[in-house]
Protein backbone atom coordinates (compact mmCIF):
# COMPACT_ATOMS: atom_id res chain seq x y z
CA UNK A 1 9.25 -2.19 8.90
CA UNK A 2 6.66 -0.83 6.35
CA UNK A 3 5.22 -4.99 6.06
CA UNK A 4 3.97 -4.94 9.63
CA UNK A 5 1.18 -3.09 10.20
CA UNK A 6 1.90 -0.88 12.96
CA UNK A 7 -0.87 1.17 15.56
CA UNK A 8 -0.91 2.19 19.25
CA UNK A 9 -3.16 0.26 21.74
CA UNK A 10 -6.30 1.52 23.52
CA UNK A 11 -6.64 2.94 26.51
CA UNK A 12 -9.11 5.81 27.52
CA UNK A 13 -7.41 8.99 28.77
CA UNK A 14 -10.46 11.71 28.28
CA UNK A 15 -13.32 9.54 26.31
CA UNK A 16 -16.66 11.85 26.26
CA UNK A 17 -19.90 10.85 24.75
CA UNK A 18 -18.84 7.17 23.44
CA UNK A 19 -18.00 3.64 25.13
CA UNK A 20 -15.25 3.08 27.17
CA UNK A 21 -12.50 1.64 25.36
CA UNK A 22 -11.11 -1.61 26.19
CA UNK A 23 -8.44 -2.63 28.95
CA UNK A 24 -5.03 -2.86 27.44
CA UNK A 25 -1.48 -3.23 28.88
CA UNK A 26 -0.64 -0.16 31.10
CA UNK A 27 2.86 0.48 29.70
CA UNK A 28 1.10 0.47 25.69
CA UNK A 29 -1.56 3.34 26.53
CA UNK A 30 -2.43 5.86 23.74
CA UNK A 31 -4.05 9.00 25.01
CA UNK A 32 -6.91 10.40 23.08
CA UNK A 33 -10.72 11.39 23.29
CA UNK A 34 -13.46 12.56 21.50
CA UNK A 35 -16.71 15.47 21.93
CA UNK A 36 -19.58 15.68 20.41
CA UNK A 37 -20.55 19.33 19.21
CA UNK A 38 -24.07 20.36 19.54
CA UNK A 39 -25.51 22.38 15.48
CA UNK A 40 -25.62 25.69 15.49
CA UNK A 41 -24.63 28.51 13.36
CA UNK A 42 -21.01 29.57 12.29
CA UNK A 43 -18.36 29.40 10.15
CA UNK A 44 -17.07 27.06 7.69
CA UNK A 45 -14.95 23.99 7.76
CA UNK A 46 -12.27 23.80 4.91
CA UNK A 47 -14.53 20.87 3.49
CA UNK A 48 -17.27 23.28 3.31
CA UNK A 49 -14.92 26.58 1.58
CA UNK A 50 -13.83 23.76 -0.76
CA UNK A 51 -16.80 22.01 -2.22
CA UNK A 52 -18.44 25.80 -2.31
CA UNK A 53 -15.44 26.53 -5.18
CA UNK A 54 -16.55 23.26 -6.75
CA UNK A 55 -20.77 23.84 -6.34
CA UNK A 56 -22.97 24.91 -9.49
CA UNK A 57 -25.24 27.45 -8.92
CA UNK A 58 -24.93 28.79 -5.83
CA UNK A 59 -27.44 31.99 -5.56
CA UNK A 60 -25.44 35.20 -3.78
CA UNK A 61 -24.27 34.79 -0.71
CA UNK A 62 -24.81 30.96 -0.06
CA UNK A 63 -22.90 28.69 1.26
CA UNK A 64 -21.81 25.01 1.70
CA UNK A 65 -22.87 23.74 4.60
CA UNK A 66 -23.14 20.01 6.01
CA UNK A 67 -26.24 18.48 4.93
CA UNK A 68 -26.47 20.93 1.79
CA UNK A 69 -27.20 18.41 -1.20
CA UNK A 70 -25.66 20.28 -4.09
CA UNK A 71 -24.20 20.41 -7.90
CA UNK A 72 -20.31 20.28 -8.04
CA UNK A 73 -18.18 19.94 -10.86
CA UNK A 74 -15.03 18.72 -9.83
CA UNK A 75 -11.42 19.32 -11.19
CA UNK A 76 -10.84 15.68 -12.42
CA UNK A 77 -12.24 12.44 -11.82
CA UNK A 78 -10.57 9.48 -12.10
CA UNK A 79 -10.89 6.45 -12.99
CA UNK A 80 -8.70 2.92 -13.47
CA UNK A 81 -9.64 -0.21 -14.60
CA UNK A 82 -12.94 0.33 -14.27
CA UNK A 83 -12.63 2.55 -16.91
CA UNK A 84 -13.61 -0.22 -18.45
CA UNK A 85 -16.80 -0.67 -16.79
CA UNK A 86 -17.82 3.00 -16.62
CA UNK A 87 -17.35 3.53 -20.86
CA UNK A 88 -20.72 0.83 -21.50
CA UNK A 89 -22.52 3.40 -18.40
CA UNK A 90 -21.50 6.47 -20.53
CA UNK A 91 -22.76 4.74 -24.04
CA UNK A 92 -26.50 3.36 -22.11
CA UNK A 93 -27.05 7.31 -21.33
CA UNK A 94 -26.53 8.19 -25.16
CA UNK A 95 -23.68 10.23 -24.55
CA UNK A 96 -21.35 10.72 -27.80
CA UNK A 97 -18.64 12.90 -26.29
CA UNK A 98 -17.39 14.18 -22.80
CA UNK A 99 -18.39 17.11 -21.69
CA UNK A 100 -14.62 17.95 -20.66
CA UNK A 101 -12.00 15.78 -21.95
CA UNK A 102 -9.64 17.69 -19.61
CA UNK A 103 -11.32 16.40 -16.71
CA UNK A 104 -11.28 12.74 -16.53
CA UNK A 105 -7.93 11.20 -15.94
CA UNK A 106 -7.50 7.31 -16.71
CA UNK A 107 -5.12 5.09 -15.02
CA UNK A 108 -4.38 1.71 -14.99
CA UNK A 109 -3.20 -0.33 -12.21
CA UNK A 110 -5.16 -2.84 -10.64
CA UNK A 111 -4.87 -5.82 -12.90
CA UNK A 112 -1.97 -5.19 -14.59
CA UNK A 113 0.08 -8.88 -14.79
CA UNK A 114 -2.73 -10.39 -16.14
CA UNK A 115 -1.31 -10.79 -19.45
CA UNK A 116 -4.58 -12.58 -20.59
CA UNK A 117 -5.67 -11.46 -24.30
CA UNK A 118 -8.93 -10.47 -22.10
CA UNK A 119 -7.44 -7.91 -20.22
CA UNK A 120 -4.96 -6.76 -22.70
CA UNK A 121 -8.01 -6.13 -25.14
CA UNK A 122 -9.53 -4.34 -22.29
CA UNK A 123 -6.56 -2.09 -21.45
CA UNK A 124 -6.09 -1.40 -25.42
CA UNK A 125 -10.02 -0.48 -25.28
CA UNK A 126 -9.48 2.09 -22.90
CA UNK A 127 -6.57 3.77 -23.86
CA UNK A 128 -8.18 3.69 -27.57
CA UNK A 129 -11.06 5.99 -25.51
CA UNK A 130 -8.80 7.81 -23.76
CA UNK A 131 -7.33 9.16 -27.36
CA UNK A 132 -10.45 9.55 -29.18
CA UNK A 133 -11.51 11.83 -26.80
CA UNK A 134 -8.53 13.48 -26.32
CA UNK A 135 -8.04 12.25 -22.72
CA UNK A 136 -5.15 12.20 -20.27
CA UNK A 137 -3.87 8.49 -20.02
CA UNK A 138 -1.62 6.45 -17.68
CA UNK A 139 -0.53 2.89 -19.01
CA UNK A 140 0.02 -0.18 -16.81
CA UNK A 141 3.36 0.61 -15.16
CA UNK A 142 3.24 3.83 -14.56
CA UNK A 143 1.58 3.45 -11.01
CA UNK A 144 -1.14 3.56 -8.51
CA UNK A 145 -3.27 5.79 -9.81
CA UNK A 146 -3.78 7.95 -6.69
CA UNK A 147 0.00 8.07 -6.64
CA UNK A 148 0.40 9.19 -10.47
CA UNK A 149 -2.43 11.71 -9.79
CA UNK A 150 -0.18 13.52 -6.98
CA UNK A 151 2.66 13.37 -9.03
CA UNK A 152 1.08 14.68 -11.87
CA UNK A 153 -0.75 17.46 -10.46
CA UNK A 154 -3.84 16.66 -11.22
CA UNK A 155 -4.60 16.53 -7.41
CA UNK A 156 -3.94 19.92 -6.17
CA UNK A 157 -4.17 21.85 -3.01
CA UNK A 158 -7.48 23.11 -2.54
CA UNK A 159 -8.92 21.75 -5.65
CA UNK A 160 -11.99 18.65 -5.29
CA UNK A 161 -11.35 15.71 -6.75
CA UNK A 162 -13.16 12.35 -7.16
CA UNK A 163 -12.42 8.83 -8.38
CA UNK A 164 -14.31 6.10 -8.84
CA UNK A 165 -11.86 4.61 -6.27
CA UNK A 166 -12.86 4.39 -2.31
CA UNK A 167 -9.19 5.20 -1.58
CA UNK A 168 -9.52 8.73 -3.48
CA UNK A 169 -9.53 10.10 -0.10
CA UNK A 170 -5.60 10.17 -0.62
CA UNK A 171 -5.60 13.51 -2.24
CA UNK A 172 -6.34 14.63 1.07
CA UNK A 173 -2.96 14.43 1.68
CA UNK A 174 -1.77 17.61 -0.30
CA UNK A 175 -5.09 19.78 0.96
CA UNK A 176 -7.09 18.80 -2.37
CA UNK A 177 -9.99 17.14 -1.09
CA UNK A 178 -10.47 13.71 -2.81
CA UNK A 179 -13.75 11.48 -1.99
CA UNK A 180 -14.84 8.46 -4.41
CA UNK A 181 -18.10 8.22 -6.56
CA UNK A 182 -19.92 5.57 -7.84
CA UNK A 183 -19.38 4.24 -12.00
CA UNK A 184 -22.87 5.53 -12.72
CA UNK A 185 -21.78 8.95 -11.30
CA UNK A 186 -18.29 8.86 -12.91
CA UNK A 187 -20.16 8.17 -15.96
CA UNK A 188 -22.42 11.15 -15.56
CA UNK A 189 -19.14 13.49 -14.78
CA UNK A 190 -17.91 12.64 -18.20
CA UNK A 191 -21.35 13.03 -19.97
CA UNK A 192 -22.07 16.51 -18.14
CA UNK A 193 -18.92 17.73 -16.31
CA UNK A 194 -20.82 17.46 -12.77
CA UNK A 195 -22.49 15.82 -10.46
CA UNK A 196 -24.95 15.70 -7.29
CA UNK A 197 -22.95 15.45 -3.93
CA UNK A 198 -24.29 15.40 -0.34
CA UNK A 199 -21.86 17.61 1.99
CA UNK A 200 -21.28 15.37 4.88
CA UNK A 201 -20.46 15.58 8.32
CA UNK A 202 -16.95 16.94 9.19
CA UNK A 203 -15.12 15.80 12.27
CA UNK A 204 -12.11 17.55 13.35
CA UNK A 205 -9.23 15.37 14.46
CA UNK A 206 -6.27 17.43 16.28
CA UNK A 207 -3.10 15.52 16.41
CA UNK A 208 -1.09 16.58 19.29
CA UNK A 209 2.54 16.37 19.77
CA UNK A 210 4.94 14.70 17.58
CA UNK A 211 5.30 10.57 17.09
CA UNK A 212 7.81 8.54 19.01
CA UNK A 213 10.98 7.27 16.78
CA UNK A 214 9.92 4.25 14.46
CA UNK A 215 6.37 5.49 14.43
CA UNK A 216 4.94 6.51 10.80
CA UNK A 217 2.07 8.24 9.52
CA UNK A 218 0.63 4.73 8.98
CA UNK A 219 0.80 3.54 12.24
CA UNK A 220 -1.34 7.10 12.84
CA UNK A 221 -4.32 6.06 11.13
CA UNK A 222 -4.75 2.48 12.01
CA UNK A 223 -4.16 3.99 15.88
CA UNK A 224 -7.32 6.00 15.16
CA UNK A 225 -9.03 2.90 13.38
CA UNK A 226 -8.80 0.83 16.71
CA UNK A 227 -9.31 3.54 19.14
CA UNK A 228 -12.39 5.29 17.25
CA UNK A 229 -13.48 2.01 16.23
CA UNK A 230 -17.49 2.52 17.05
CA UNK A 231 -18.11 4.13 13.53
CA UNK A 232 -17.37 7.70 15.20
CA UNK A 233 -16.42 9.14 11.19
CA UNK A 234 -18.90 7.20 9.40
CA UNK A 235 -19.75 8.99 6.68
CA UNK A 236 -18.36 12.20 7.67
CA UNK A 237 -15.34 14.16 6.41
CA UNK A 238 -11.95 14.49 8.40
CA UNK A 239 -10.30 17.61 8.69
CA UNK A 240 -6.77 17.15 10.53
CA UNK A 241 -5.53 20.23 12.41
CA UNK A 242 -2.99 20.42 15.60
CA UNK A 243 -0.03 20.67 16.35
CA UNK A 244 1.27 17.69 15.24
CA UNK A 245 0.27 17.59 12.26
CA UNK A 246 3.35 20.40 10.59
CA UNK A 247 5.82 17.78 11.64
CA UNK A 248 4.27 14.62 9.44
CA UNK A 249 5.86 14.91 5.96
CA UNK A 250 3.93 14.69 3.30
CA UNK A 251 4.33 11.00 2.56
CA UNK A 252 2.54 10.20 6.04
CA UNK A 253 0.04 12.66 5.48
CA UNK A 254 -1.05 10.61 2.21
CA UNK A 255 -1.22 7.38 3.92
CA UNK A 256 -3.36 8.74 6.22
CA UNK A 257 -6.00 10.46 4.06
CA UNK A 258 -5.79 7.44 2.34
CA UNK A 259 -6.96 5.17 4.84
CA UNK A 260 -9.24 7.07 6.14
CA UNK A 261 -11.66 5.08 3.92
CA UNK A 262 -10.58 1.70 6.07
CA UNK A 263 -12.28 4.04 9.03
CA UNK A 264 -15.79 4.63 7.56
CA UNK A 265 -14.44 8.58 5.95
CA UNK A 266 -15.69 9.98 2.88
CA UNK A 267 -12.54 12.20 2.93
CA UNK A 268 -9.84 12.80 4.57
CA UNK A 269 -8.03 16.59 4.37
CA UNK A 270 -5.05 18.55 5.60
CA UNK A 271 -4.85 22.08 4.90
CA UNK A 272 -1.87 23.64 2.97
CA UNK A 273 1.14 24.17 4.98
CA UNK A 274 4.68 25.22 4.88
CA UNK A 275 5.40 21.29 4.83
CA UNK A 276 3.42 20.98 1.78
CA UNK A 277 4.42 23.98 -0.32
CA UNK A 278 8.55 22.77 0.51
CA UNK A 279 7.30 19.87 -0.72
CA UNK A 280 6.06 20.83 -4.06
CA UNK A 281 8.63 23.45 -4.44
CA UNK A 282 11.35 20.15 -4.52
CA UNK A 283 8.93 18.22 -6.46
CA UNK A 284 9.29 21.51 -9.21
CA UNK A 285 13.14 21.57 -8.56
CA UNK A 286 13.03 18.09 -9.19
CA UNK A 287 11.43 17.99 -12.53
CA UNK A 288 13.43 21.46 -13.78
CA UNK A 289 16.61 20.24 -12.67
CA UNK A 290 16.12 16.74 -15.12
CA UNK A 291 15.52 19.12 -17.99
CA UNK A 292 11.69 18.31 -17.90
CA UNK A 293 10.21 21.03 -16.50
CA UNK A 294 6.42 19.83 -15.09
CA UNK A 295 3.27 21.43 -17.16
CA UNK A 296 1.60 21.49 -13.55
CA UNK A 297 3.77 21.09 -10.82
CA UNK A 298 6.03 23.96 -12.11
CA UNK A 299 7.63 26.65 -10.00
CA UNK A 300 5.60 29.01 -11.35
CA UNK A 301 2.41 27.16 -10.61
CA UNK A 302 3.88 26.66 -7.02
CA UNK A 303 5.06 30.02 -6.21
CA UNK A 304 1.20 31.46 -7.16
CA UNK A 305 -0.06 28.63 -4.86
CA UNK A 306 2.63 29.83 -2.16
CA UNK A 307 1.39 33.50 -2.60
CA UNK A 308 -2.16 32.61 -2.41
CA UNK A 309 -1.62 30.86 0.79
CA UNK A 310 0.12 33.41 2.37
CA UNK A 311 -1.99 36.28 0.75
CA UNK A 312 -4.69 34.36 1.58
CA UNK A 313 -5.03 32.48 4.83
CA UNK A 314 -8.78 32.41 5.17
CA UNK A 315 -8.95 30.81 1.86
CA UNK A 316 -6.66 28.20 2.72
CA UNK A 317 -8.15 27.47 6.52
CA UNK A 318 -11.10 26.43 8.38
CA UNK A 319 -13.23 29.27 9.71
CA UNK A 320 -12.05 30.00 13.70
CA UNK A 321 -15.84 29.27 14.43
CA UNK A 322 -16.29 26.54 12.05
CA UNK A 323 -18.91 24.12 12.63
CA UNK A 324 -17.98 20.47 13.40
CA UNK A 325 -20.38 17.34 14.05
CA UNK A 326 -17.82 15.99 16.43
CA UNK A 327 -13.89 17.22 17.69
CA UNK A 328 -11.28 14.20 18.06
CA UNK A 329 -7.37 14.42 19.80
CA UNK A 330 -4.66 12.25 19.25
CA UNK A 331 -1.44 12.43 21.44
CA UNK A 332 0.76 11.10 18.89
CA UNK A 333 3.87 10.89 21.42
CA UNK A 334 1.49 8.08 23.20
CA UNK A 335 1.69 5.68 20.30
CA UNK A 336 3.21 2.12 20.51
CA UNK A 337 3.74 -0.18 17.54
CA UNK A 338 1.04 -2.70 17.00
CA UNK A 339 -0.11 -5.10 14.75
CA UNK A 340 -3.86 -4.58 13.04
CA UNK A 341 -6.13 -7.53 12.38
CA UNK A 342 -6.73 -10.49 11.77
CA UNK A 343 -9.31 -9.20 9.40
CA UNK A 344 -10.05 -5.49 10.74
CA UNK A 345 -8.59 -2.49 11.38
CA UNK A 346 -10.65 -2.35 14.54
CA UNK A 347 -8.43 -5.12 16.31
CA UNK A 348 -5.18 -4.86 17.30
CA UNK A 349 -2.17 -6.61 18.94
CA UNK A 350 1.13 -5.39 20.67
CA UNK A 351 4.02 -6.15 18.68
CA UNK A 352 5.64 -7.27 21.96
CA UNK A 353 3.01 -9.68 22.61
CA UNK A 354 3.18 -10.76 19.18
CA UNK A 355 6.90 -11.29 19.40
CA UNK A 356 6.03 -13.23 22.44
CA UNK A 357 3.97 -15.80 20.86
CA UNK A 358 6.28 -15.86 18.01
CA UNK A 359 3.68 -16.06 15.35
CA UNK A 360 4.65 -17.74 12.37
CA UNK A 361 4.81 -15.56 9.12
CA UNK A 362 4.41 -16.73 5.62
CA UNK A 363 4.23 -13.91 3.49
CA UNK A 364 5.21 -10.30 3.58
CA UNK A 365 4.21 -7.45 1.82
CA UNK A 366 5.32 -3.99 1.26
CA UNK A 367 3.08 -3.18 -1.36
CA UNK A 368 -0.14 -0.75 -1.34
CA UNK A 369 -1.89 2.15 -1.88
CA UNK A 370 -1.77 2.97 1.50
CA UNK A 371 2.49 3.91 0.93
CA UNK A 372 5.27 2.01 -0.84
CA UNK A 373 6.35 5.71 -1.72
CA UNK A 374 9.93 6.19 -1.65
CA UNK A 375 9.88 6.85 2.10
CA UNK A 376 8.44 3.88 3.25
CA UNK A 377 10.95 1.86 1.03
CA UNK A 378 13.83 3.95 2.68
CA UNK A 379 12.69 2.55 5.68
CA UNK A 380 12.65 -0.06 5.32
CA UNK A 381 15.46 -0.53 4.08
CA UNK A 382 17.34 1.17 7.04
CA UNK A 383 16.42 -1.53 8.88
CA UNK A 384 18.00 -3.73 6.56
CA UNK A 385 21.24 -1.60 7.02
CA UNK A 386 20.90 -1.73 10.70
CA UNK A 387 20.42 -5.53 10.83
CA UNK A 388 23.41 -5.44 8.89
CA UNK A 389 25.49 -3.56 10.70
CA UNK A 390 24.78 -5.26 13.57
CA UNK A 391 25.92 -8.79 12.21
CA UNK A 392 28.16 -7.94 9.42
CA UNK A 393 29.41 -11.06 9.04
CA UNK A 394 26.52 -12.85 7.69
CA UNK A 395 24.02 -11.46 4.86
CA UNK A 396 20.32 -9.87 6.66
CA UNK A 397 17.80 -12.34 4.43
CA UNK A 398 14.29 -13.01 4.67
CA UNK A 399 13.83 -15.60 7.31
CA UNK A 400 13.10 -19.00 5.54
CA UNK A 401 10.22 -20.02 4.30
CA UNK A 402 8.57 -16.53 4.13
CA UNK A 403 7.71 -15.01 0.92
CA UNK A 404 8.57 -11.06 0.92
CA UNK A 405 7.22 -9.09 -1.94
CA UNK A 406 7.85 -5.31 -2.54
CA UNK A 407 6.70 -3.13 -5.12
CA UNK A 408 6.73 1.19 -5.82
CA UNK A 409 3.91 3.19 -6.05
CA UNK A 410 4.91 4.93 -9.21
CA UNK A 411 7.90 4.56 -11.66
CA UNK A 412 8.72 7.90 -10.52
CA UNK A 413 9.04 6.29 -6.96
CA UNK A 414 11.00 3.04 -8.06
CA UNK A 415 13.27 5.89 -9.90
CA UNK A 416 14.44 7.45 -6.64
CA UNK A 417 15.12 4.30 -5.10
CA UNK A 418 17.11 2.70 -7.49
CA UNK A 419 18.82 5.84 -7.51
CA UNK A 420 19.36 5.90 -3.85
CA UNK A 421 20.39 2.11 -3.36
CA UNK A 422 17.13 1.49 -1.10
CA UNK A 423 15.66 -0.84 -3.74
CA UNK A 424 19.07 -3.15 -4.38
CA UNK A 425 18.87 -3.61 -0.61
CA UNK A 426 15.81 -4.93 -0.17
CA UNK A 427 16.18 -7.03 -3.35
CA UNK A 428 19.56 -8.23 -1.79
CA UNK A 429 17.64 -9.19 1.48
CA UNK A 430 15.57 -11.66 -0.63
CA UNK A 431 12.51 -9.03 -1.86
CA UNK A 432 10.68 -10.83 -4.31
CA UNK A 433 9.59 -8.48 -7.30
């Protein structure tokens, strides 16, 4: 169920160049190692091709590579509540106007039941910005603000984007590679439309496989939180490649790139696929077939980004002799649920030991940036169904005295489940929200 934190146990199957990795149960191994790649001359990674479209001036013939400190200006950047914080920034630097209103993208969502005057004069404040600028603006409600940036295209495949946001490594998710700036640097974005960025390290992480049933794309990145847990991606980029990665859906890839930031990332990317260009050819239907046809994510838009893929492959790919600081692998069919923590992302549990000790629980939560998209609610609300089905004569609730709180990501997400009944079952099962 999307409120326990789920990842597979460590055990070391092919481990080169790091510490061994504790002793864990035999019967809860994941398989996985890691190699370190020697420098040397090559091609690019698809971090590299990307921030190269985004760098300002570039002399003939250069290019991106790790290390490179250079000028980008990227797509959008975004920015939340701290909007709030970032506007005095802009005003100390004597900047009057933005240097492209199109590019900064405001959306509220961190504080948004504080009903104080306070905030509410804060939240009028920036929305009052937004317009006198001419701005694109997203009002308390309409959702996590990496989420309403998918769904509004303004994080697009192939594209950079930052945020002042650590978890803007989420656009990762859809091949747009996201990373988070400072609020001085946001503020310099808006002031001058670019900013200095250091192209990191880029580790290559090859999934392998496909995951067991009732593991999720979640459980994927807190597996490679405890395994890797040594600081192996500090700092660096993640580029995810393999096999296994054409059967996550979308939704899991997000989560992933998201927390990628939990595991020391400045990014987290997944080239274009066939998976993600299905996926934003329903998203199109979607909006077309409500009578709203999308400005961005329009089939139009979508069938030149299908044709560029296809037309295009090197564009859309990591050079074959790309250059990587280090190469990871995942067997994804050798994951077992866990349970993360307490306190780190580096520890975890077995759920059957936890079940064992029959820890008590007091709250739950399926709430986050991390998911709460319409997938994850699904889910969890199949297990709802299934508890139900399996005792039909007496109502699935939350066990007493625990406190279960769920939330969407997006209106657009708490749209589909209402529509699909997922929501009135958890609500039903004593969801708090």
């Amino acid at each position: 169920m999307s409120f326990r934190l789920l990842v597979a146990a460590a055990a070391a199957a092919r481990h080169v160049g790091a510490a061994p990795a504790p002793r864990r149960h035999p019967a809860l191994v994941a398989r996985r190692g890691i190699a370190f790649t020697a420098p040397r001359h090559g091609g690019q990674t698809l971090v590299e091709k990307i921030a190269q479209r985004h760098a300002v001036g570039l002399g003939d013939g250069e290019l991106v590579r790790s290390g490179d400190f250079i000028a980008i200006r990227p797509r959008h950047i975004m920015t939340h509540d701290n909007t709030g914080a970032v506007i005095p920034k802009f005003q100390s630097i004597g900047a009057t106007r933005l240097a492209d209103p199109q590019q900064p993208v405001f959306a509220l969502d961190h504080d948004i039941q504080n009903t104080s005057e306070r905030n509410l004069a804060k939240y009028r404040g920036i929305e009052q910005f937004a317009r006198t600028h001419g701005s694109r603006f997203y009002p308390a409600g309409r959702g996590i603000a990496h989420q309403v940036l998918v769904e509004e295209g303004h994080a697009w495949p192939g594209t950079m984007v930052v945020g002042s946001d650590s978890h803007s490594n989420m656009y990762g998710g859809i091949g747009c590679l996201g990373t988070p700036v400072v609020r001085t640097d946001a503020a310099a974005i808006w002031a001058t439309a670019q900013t200095w960025w250091q192209a990191p390290p880029v580790a290559r992480v090859e999934l392998r496989g496909a995951l067991p049933p009732g593991v999720v794309g979640k459980d994927v990145i807190v597996a490679l939180c405890g395994l890797f847990s040594r600081d192996e991606v500090l700092n660096h980029a993640v580029e995810f490649a393999g096999d296994g990665v054409a059967a996550l859906p979308v939704e899991d890839r997000l989560a992933i790139a998201n927390m990628t930031t939990e595991w020391g990332a400045l990014a987290g990317l997944f080239a274009v696929d066939e998976t993600t260009l299905r996926w934003y050819e329903a998203r199109a239907r979607r909006f077309e077939d409500a009578g709203q046809p999308h400005a961005t994510v329009s089939s139009p838009a979508v069938a030149a980004l299908r044709a560029s893929v296809e037309a295009e492959p090197a564009r859309w790919t990591p050079d074959s002799d790309a250059v990587y600081a280090k190469r990871l692998w995942l067997d994804l069919g050798s994951l077992t649920p866990h349970v993360s923590g307490p306190d780190s992302v580096k520890e975890a549990t077995p759920l059957a030991v936890l079940e064992e000790r029959a820890v008590a629980i007091n709250k739950a939560y399926i709430v986050s940036c991390v998911n709460s998209r319409a997938k994850d609610l699904r889910e969890a609300a199949d297990v709802i169904r299934a508890a139900q089905r399996a005792r039909p004569d007496t109502p699935v609730k939350a066990a007493a005295g625990v406190s279960w709180y769920v939330a969407a990501a997006s209106s657009q997400v708490m749209a589909d489940v209402q529509a699909s009944g997922d929501w009135q079952v958890l609500v039903d099962a004593g969801a708090k929200t």
